[in-house]
Protein backbone atom coordinates (compact mmCIF):
# COMPACT_ATOMS: atom_id res chain seq x y z
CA UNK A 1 0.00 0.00 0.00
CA UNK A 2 1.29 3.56 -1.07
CA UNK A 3 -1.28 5.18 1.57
CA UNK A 4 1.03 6.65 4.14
CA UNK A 5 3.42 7.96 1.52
CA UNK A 6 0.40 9.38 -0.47
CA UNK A 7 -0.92 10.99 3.17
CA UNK A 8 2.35 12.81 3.35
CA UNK A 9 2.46 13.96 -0.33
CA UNK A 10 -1.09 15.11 -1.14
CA UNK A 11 -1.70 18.72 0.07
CA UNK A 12 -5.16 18.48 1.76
CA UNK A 13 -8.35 20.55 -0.08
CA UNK A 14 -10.49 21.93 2.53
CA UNK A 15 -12.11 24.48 0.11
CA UNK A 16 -13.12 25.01 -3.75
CA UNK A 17 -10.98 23.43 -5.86
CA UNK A 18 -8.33 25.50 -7.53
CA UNK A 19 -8.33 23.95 -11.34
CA UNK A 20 -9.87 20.84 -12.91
CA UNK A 21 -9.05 17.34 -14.76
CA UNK A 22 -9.83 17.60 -18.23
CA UNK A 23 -13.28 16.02 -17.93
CA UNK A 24 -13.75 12.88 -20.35
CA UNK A 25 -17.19 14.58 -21.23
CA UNK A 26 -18.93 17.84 -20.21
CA UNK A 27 -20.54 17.19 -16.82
CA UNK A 28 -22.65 19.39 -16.62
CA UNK A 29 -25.25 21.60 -18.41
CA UNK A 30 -23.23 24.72 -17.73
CA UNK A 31 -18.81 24.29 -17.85
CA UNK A 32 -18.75 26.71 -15.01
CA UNK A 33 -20.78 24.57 -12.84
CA UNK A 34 -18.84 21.13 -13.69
CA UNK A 35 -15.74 22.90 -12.75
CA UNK A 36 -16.54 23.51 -9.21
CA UNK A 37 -17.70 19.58 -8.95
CA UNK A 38 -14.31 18.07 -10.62
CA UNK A 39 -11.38 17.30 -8.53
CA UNK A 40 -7.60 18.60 -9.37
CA UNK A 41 -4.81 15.85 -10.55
CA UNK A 42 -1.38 16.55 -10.08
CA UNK A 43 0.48 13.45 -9.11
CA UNK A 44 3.25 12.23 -11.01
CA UNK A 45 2.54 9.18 -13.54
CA UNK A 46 2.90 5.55 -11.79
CA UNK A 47 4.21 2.57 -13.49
CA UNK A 48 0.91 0.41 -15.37
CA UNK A 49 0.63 -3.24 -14.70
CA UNK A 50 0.16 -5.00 -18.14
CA UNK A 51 -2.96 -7.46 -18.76
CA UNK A 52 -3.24 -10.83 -16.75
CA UNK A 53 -1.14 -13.62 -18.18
CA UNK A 54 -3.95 -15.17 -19.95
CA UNK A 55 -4.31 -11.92 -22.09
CA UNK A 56 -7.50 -10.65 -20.67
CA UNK A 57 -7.95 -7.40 -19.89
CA UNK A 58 -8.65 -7.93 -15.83
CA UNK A 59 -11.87 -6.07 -14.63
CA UNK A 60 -12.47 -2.30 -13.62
CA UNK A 61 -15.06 -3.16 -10.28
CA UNK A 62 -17.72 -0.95 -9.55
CA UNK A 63 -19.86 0.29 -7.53
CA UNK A 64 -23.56 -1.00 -7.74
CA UNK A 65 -26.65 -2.14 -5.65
CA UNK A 66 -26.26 -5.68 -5.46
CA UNK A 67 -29.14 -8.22 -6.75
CA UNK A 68 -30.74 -9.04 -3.57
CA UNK A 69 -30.90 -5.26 -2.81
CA UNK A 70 -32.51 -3.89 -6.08
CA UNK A 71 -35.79 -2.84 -6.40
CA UNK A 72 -36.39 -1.70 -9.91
CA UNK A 73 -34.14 -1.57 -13.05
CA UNK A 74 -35.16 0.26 -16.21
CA UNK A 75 -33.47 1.39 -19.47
CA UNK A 76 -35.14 4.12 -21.44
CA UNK A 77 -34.47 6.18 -24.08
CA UNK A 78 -34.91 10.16 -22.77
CA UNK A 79 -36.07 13.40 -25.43
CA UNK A 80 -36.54 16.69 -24.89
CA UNK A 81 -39.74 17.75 -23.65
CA UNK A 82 -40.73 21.37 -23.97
CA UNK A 83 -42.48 21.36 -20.70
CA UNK A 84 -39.73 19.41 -18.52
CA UNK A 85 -37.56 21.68 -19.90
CA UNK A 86 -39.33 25.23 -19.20
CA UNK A 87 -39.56 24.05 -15.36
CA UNK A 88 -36.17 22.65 -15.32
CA UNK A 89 -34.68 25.92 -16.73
CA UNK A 90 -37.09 28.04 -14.76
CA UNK A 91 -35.70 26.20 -11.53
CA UNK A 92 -32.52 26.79 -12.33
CA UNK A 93 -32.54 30.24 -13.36
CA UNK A 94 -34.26 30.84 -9.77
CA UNK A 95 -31.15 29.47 -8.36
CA UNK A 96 -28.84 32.04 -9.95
CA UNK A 97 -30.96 35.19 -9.26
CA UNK A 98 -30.72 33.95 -5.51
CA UNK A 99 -27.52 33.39 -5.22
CA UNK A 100 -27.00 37.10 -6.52
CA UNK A 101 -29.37 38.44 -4.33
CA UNK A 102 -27.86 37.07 -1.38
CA UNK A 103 -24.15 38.10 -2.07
CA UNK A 104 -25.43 41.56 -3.03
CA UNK A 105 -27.52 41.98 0.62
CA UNK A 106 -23.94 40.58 1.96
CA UNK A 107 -22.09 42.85 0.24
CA UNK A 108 -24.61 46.04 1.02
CA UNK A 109 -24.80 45.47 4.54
CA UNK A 110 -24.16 48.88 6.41
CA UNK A 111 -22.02 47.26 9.22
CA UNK A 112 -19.19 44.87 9.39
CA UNK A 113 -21.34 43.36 12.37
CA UNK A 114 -24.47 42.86 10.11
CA UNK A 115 -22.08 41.34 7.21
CA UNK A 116 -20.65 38.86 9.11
CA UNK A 117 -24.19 38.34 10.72
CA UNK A 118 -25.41 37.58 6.89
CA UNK A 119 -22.65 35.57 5.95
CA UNK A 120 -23.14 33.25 9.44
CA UNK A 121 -26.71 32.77 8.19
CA UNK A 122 -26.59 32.16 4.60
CA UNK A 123 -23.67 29.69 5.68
CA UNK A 124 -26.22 27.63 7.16
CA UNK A 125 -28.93 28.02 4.80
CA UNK A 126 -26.45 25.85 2.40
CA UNK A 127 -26.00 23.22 5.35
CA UNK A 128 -29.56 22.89 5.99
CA UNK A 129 -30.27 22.76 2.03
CA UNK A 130 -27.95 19.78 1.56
CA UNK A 131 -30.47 18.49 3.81
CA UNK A 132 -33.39 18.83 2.16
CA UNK A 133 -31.84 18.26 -1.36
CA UNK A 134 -30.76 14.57 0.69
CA UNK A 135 -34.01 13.66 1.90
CA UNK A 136 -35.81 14.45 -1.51
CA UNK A 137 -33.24 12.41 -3.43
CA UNK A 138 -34.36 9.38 -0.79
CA UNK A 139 -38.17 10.19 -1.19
CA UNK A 140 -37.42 10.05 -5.19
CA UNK A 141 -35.47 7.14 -5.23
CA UNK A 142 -37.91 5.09 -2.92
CA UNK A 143 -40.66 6.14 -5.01
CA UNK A 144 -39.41 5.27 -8.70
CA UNK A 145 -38.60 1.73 -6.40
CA UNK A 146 -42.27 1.48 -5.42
CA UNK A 147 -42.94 2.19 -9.40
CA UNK A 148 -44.79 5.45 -8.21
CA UNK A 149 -42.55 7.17 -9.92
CA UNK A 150 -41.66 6.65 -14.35
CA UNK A 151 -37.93 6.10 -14.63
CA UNK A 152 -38.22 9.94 -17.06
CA UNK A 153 -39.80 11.60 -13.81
CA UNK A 154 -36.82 9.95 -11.58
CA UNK A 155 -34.34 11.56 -13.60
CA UNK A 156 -35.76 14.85 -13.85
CA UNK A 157 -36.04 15.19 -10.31
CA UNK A 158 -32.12 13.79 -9.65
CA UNK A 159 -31.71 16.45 -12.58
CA UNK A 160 -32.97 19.27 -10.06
CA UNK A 161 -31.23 18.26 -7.23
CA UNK A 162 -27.95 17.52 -9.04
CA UNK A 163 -28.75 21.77 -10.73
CA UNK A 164 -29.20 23.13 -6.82
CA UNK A 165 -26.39 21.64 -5.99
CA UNK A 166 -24.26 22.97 -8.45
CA UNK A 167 -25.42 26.29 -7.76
CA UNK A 168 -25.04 26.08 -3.79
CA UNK A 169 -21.28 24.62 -4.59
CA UNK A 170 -21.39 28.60 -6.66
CA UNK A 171 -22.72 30.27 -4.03
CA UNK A 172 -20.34 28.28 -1.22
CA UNK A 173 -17.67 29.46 -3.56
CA UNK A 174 -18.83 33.26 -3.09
CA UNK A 175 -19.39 32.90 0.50
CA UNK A 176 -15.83 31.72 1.43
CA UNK A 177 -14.75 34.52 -0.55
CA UNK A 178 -16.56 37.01 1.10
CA UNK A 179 -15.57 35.75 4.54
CA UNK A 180 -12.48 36.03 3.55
CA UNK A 181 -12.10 39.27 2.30
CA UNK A 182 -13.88 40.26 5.57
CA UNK A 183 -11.64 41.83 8.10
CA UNK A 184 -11.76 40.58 11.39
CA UNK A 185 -13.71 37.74 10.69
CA UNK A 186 -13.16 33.97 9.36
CA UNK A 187 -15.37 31.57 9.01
CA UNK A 188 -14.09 27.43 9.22
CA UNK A 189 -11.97 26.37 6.02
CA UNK A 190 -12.81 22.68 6.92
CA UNK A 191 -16.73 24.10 7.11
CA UNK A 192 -16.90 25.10 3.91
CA UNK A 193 -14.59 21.91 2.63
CA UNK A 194 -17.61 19.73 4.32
CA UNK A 195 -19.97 21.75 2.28
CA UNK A 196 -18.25 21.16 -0.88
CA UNK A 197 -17.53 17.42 -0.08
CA UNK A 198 -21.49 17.00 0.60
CA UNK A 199 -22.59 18.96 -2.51
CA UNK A 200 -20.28 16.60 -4.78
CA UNK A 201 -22.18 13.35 -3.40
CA UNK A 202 -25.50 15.01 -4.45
CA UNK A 203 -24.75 16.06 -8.14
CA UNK A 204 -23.06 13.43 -10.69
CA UNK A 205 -22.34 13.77 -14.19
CA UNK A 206 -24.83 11.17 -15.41
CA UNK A 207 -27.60 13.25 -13.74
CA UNK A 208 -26.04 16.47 -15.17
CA UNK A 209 -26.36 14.72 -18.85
CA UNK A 210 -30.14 14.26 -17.89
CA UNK A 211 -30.46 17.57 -17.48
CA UNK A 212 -28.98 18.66 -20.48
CA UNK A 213 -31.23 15.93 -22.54
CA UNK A 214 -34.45 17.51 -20.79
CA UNK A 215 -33.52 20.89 -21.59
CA UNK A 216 -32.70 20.04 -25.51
CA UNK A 217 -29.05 20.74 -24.79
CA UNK A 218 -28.25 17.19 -25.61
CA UNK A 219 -29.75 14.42 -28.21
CA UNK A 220 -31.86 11.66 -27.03
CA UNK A 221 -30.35 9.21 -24.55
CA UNK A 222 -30.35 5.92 -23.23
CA UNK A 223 -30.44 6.38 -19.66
CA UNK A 224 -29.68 3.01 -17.14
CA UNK A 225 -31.58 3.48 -14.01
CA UNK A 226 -31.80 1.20 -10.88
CA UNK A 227 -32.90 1.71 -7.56
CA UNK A 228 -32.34 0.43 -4.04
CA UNK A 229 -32.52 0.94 -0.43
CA UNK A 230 -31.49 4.98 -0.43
CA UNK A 231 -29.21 3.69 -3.22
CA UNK A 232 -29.40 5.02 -6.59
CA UNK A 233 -27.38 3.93 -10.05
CA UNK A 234 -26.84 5.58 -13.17
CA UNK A 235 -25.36 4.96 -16.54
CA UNK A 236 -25.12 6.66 -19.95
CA UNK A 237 -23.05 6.47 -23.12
CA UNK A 238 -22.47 9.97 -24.60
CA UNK A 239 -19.80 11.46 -26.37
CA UNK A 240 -17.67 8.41 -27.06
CA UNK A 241 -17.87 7.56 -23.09
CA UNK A 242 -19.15 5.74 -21.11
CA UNK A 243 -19.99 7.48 -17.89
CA UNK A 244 -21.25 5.44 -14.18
CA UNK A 245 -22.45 7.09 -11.29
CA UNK A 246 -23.84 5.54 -8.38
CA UNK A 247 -24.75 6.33 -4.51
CA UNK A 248 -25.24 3.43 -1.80
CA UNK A 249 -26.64 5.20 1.42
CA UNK A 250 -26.55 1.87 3.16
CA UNK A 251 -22.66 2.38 3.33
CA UNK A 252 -22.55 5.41 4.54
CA UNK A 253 -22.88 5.69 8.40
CA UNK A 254 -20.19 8.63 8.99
CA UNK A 255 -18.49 9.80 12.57
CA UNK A 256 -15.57 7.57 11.66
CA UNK A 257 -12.92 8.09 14.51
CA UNK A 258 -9.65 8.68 13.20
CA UNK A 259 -10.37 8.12 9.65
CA UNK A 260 -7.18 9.99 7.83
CA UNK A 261 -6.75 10.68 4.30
CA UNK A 262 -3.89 7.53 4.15
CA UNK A 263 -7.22 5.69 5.19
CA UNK A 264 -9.24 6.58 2.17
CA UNK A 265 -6.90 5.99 -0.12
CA UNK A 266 -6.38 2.27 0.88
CA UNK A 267 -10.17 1.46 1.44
CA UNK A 268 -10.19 2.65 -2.21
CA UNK A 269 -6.78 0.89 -3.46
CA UNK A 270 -8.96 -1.99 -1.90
CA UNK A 271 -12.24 -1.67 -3.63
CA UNK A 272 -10.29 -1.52 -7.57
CA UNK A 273 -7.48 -3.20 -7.50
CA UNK A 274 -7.58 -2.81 -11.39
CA UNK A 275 -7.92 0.46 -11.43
CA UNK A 276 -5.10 0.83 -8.92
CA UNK A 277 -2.71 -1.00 -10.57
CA UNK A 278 -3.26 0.76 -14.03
CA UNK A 279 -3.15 4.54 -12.23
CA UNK A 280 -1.50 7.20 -14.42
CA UNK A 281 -2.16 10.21 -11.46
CA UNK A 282 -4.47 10.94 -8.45
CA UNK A 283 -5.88 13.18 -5.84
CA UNK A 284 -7.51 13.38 -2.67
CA UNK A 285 -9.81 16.12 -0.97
CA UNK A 286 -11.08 15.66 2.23
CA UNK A 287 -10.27 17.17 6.03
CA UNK A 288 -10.41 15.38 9.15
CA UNK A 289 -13.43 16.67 10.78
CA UNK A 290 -14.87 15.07 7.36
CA UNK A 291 -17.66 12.31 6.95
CA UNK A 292 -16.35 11.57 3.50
CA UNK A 293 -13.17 11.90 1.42
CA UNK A 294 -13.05 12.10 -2.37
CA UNK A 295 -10.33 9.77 -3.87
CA UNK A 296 -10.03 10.29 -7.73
CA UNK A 297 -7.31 8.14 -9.72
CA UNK A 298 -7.08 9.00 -13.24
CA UNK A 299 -5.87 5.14 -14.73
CA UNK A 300 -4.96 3.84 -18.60
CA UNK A 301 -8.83 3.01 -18.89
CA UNK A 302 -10.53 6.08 -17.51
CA UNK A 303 -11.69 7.93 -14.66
CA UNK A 304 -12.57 6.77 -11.12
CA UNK A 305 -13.80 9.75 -8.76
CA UNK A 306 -14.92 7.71 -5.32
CA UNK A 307 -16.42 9.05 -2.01
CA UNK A 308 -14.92 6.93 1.28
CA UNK A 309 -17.50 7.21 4.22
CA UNK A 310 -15.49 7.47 7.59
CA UNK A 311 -17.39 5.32 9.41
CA UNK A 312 -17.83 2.02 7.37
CA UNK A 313 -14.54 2.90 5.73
CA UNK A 314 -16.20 2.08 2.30
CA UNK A 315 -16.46 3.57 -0.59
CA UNK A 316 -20.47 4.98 -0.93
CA UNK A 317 -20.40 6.14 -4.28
CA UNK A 318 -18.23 6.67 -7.21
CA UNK A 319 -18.01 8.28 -10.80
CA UNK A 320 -16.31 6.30 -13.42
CA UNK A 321 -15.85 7.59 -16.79
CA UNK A 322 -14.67 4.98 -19.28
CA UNK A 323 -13.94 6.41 -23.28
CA UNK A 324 -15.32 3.33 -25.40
CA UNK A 325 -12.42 2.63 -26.99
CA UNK A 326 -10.74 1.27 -23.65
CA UNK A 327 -13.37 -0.51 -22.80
CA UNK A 328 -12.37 -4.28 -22.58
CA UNK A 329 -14.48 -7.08 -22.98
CA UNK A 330 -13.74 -11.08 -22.93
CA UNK A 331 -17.03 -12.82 -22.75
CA UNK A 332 -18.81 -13.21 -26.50
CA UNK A 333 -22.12 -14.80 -27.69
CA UNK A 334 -23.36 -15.01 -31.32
CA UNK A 335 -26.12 -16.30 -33.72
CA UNK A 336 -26.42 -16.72 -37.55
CA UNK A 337 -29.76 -16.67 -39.66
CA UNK A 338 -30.11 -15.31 -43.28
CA UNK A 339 -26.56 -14.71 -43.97
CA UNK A 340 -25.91 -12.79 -40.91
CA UNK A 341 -23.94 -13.46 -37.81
CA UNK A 342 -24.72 -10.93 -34.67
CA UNK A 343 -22.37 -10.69 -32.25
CA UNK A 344 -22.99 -9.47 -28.39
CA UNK A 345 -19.81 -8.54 -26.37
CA UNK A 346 -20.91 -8.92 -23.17
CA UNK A 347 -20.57 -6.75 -20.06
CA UNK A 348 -23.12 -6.56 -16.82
CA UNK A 349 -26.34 -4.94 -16.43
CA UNK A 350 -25.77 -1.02 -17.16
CA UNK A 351 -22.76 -1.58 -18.83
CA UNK A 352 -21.00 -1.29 -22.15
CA UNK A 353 -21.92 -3.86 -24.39
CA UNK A 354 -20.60 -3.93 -28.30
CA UNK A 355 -22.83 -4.96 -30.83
CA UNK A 356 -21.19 -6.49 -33.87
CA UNK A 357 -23.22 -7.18 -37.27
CA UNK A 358 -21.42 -9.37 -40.01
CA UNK A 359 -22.31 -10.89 -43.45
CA UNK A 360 -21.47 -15.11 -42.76
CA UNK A 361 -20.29 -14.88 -46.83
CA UNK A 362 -17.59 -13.08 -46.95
CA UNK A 363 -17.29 -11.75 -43.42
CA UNK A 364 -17.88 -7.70 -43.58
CA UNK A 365 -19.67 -5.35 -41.77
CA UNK A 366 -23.45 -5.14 -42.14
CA UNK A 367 -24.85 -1.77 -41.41
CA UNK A 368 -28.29 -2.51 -39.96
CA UNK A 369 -30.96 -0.93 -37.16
CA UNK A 370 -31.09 -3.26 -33.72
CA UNK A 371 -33.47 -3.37 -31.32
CA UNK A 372 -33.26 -4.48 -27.97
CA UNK A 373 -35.54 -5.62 -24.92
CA UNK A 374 -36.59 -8.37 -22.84
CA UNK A 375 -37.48 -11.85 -24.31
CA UNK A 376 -40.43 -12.05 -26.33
CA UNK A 377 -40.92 -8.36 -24.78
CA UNK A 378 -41.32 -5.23 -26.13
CA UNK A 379 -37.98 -4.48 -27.98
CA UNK A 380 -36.87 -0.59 -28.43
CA UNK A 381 -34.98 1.01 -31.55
CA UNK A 382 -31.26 1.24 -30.01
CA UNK A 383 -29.52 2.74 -33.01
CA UNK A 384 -27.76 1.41 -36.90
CA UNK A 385 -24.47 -0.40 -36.64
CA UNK A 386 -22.97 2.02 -39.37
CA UNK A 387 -20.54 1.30 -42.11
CA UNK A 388 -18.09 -0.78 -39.00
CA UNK A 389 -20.94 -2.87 -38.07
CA UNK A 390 -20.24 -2.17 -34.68
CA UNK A 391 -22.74 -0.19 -32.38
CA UNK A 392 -22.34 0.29 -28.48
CA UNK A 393 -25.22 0.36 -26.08
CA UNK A 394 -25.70 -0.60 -22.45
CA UNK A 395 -26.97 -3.92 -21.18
CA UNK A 396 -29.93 -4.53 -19.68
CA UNK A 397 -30.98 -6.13 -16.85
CA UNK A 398 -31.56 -9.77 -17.52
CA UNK A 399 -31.87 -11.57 -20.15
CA UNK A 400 -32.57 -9.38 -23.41
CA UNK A 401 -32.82 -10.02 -27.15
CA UNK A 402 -30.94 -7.74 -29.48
CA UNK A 403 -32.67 -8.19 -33.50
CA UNK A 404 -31.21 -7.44 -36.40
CA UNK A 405 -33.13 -6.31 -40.21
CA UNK A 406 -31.31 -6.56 -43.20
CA UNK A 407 -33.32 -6.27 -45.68
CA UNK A 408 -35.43 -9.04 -45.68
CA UNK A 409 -32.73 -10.83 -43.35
CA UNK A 410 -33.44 -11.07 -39.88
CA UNK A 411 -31.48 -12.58 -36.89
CA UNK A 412 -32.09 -12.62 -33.37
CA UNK A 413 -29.57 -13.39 -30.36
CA UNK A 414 -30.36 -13.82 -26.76
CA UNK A 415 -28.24 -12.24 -24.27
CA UNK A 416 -27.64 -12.98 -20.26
CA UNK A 417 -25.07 -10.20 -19.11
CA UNK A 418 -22.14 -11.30 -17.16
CA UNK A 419 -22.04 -10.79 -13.73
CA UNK A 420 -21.12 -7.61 -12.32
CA UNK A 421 -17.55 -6.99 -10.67
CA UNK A 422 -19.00 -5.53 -7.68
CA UNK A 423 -16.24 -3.96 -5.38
CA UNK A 424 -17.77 -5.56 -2.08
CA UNK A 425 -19.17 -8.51 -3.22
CA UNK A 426 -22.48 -9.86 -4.85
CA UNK A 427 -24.71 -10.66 -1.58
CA UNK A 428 -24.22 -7.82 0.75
CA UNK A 429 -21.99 -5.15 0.15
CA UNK A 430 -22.04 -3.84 3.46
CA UNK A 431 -20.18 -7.59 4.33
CA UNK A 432 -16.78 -7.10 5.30
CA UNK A 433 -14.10 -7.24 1.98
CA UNK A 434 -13.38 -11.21 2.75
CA UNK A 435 -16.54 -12.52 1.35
CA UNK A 436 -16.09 -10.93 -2.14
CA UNK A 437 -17.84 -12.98 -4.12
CA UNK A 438 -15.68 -14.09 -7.48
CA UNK A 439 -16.05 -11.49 -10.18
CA UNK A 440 -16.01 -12.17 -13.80
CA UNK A 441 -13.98 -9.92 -16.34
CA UNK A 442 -16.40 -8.05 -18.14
CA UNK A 443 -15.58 -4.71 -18.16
């Protein structure tokens, strides 16, 4: 473990972040916004491990709600919608006015008393918004889980929360600025680093790309959505990427005692070994009076961004971007009919999966429309294969069918995803790391 050399090394964030990764794909609906939300790398590049000695690429392990804890899965293609977008932007535009209005009564007050007054209370205001914006995100999450919610109506409302946050993370920024300009008077550095730290784990770039769908910013998108006990996961391909997020509230219990940023960076050396092994740079923020630290490790296949809780010592949720051209998969399933062969490289439910079309005569790419859903289901219009043949999408959960039209040549294959490299295990990922369950490469 590099943990106590990285503890000594890494300078520790306790406010806004001074610069920003290049981000694998806009995060955001604004680039101001995603800014604020995306942790610095500076750490020198680390030697890469090469693949196993079988060849395979070994597995990137994730985050996710494990079977016996998920309550509803769906997989829907999102548009714009004129009036989910006129809310959403109304919303958001409220934001912004407010945060002005409250740094210009700051800035106006007529005594240094009365500023620093303001600043104590609108300081607050943000902490007791991060718990509102907390509790909806439960209440939203419970009821898409109880199917009182559609899986569109889930995402616009993770879409709002993940916008308020953004602009509280804004206004934070302002705040500390303010305070410290203000003679006399200081407010916490590890305060406002808490802030920041609890405003991350409520926004997510996956959310951020549903807000940008809703409000015609973006194209159609497939959206991956499953639900848990206050757990939430996300998926997406856009932009040549594809982006993960997901939060597990059932492994976050926080007051850790002596939890140090050494600590965080070996529960999450732990949790992907793969990733930790191929790490070009990382970066931690966190402070000790902290419930959470954020551990990101920029590695040959991507992007891992990962929140350790201080109390379980786990990681509760994560970020992983993943450009599609990295992506490795090793498990493969095909079917022939008419003259074509269709290909499925497999990955788990919400993840990657490469569709390949072929001609069986003379072996070239096919460029045909596929459609995929559940078995003798209702299937859905996922996209052509283009002049390569080749057309990514994200898997199901379950078994699914992916069809093929040529023409007048049709071929269906059935699909079971592989299992899912979870990074505590397939049961219970509140279980302690020894009962990982075995993991198959697929990602």
């Amino acid at each position: 473990m590099r943990a106590a050399a990285l503890s000594l090394a890494l300078l520790l964030v306790l406010s806004a972040v001074a610069g920003a990764v290049p981000a694998l794909g806009a995060d955001a609906p604004n680039a101001s916004a995603s800014d604020s939300l995306e942790p610095v790398s500076a750490s020198p590049p680390l030697q890469v491990s090469p693949p196993n000695e079988t060849g395979e690429a070994s597995p990137i392990n994730v985050l996710g709600i494990p079977p016996n804890a998920a309550t509803r899965s769906s997989l829907k293609t999102e548009y714009v919608e004129l009036g989910s977008g006129l809310a959403f932007g109304s919303r958001t535009a409220e934001g912004r006015l407010e945060t002005t209005a409250v740094v210009e009564r700051i800035e106006s007050a007529g005594t240094a008393d009365r500023r620093q007054q303001y600043l104590l209370q609108e300081v607050s205001t943000i902490e007791q918004r991060v718990i509102t914006l907390r509790t909806r995100q439960q209440q939203a999450v419970a009821a898409y889980g109880r199917d009182e919610l559609t899986p569109r109506r889930l995402l616009y409302e993770l879409a709002v929360i993940d916008a308020e946050a953004r602009e509280l993370q804004q206004r934070r920024d302002r705040l500390q600025g303010l305070a410290d300009s203000t003679p006399g008077f200081s407010i916490s550095s590890s305060r406002f680093g808490n802030i920041e730290l609890e405003l991350n784990t409520l926004a997510g770039p996956v959310r951020g790309h549903a807000a940008s769908v809703l409000n015609g910013e973006a194209e159609s998108t497939r959206f991956f959505v499953q639900s848990g006990d206050d757990s939430v996961e996300l998926a997406v391909i856009r932009d040549g990427t594809y982006v993960r997020e997901v939060y597990r509230g059932p492994l976050r219990v926080g007051n850790g005692e002596s939890f140090t940023l050494g600590d965080a960076v070996n529960a999450t050396e732990q949790a992907y070994p793969t990733i930790t092994a191929l790490r070009l740079r990382d970066d931690v923020v966190g402070n000790p009076e902290s419930d959470s630290t954020r551990v990101t490790i920029e590695h040959e296949r991507g992007r891992l961004v990962a929140f350790v809780d201080s109390g379980s010592e786990r990681v509760f949720k994560e970020y992983q971007y993943r450009p599609i051209d990295r992506v490795r998969t090793t498990s493969a399933t095909s079917a022939i009919k008419d003259g074509l062969e269709l290909t499925a490289h497999r990955t788990y439910p919400g993840g990657p999966v490469r569709l390949q079309l072929n001609s069986t005569e003379n072996d070239e790419p096919v460029d045909a429309q596929l459609t995929v859903g559940p078995a003798g289901g209702r299937s859905s219009v996922v996209g052509r294969t283009g002049g390569d043949g080749s057309l990514w999408t994200l898997t199901p959960s379950g078994t699914y069918q992916v069809t093929a039209i040529d023409g007048s040549s049709v071929v269906v294959l059935s699909v079971e995803p592989t299992s899912t490299p979870f990074v505590y295990g397939e049961v219970n990922e509140s279980a302690p790391q020894d009962g990982m369950g075995t993991m198959t490469p697929s990602g």
